[in-house]
C-alpha atoms as a PDB file:
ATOM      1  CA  UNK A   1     125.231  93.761 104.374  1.00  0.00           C
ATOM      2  CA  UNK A   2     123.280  91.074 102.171  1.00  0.00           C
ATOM      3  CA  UNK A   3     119.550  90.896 102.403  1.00  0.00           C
ATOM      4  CA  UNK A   4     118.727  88.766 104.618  1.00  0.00           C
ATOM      5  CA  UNK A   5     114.630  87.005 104.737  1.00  0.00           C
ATOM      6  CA  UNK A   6     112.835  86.913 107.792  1.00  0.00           C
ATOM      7  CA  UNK A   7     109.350  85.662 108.804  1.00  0.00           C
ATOM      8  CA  UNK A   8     106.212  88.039 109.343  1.00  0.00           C
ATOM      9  CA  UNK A   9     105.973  87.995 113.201  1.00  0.00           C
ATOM     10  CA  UNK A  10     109.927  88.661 113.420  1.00  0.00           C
ATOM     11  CA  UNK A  11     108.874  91.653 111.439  1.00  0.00           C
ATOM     12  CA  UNK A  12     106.109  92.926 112.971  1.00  0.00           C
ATOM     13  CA  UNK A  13     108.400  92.952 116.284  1.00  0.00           C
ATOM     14  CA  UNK A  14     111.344  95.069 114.329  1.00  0.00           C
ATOM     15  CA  UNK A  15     108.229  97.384 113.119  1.00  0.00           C
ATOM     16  CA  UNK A  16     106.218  98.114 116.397  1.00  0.00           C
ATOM     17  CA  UNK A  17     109.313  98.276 118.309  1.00  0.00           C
ATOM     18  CA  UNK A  18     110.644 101.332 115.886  1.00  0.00           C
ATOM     19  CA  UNK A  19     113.675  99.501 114.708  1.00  0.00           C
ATOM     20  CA  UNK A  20     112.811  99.043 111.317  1.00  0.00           C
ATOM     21  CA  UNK A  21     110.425 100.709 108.186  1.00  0.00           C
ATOM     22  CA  UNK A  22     108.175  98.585 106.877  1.00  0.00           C
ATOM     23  CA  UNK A  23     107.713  99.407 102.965  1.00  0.00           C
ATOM     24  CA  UNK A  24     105.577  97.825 100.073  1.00  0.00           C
ATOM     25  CA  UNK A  25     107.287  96.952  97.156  1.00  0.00           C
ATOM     26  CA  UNK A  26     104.456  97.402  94.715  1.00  0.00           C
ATOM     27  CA  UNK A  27     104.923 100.022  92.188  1.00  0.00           C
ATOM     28  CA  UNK A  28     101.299 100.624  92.107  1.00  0.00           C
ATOM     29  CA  UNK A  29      99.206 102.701  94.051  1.00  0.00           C
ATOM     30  CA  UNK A  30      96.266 100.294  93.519  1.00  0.00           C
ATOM     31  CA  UNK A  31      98.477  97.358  94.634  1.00  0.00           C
ATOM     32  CA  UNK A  32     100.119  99.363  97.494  1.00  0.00           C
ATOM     33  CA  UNK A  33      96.343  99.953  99.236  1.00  0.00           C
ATOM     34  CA  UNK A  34      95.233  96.294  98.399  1.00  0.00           C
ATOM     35  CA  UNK A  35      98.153  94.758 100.234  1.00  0.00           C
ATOM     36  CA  UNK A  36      99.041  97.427 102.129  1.00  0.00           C
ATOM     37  CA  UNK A  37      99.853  96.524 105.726  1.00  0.00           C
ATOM     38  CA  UNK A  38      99.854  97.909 109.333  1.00  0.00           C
ATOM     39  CA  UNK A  39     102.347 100.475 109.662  1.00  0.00           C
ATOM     40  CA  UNK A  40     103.518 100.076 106.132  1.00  0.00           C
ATOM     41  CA  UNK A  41     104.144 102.967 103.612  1.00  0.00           C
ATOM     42  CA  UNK A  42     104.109 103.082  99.864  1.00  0.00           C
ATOM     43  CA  UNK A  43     107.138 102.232  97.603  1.00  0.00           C
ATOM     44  CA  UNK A  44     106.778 106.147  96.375  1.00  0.00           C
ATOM     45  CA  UNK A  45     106.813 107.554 100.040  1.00  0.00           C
ATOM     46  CA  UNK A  46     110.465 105.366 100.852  1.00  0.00           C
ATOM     47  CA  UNK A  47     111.934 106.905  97.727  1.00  0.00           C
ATOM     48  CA  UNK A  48     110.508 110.379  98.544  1.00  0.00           C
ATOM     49  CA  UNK A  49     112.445 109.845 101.938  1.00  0.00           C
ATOM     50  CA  UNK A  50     114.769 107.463 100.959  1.00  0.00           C
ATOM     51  CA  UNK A  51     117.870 110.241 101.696  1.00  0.00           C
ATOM     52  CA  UNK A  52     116.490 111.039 105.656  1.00  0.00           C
ATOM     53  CA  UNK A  53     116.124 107.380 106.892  1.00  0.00           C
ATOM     54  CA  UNK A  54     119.126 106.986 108.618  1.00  0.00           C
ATOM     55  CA  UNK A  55     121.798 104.489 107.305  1.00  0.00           C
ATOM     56  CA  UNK A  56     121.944 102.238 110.487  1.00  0.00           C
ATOM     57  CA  UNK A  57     117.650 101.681 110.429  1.00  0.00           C
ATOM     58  CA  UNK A  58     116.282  98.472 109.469  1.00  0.00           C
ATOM     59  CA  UNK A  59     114.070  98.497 105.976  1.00  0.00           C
ATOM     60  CA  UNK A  60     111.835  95.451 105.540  1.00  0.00           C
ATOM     61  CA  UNK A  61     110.479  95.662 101.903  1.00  0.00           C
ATOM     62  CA  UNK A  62     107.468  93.266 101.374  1.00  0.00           C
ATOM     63  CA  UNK A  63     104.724  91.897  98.597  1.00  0.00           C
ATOM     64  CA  UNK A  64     101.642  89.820  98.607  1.00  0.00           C
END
């Protein structure tokens, strides 16, 4: 399936409703906590658990 873009309160309903991981794309720590969103985790923490999110869950990768 192609990426596909959606807008910010689309989202934050996918998020809070459990359907989807939020993640922010930032490389950097600094970056990740100065943009760093509700609910969100880090670039590093997705690819530390990159292989246990389930194929069929929604990812919605993000940057300031």
């Amino acid at each position: 399936m192609a990426a596909q873009r959606i807008g910010p309160q689309e989202a934050k309903q996918h998020v809070e409703s459990g359907d989807a991981l939020l993640v922010c794309a930032y490389d950097s720590d600094e970056k990740f906590q100065k943009n760093r969103l509700e609910g969100a985790i880090s670039l590093d923490d997705f690819r530390s658990q990159a292989d246990s999110v389930p194929k069929d869950r929604e990812i919605i990768f993000y940057c300031a």
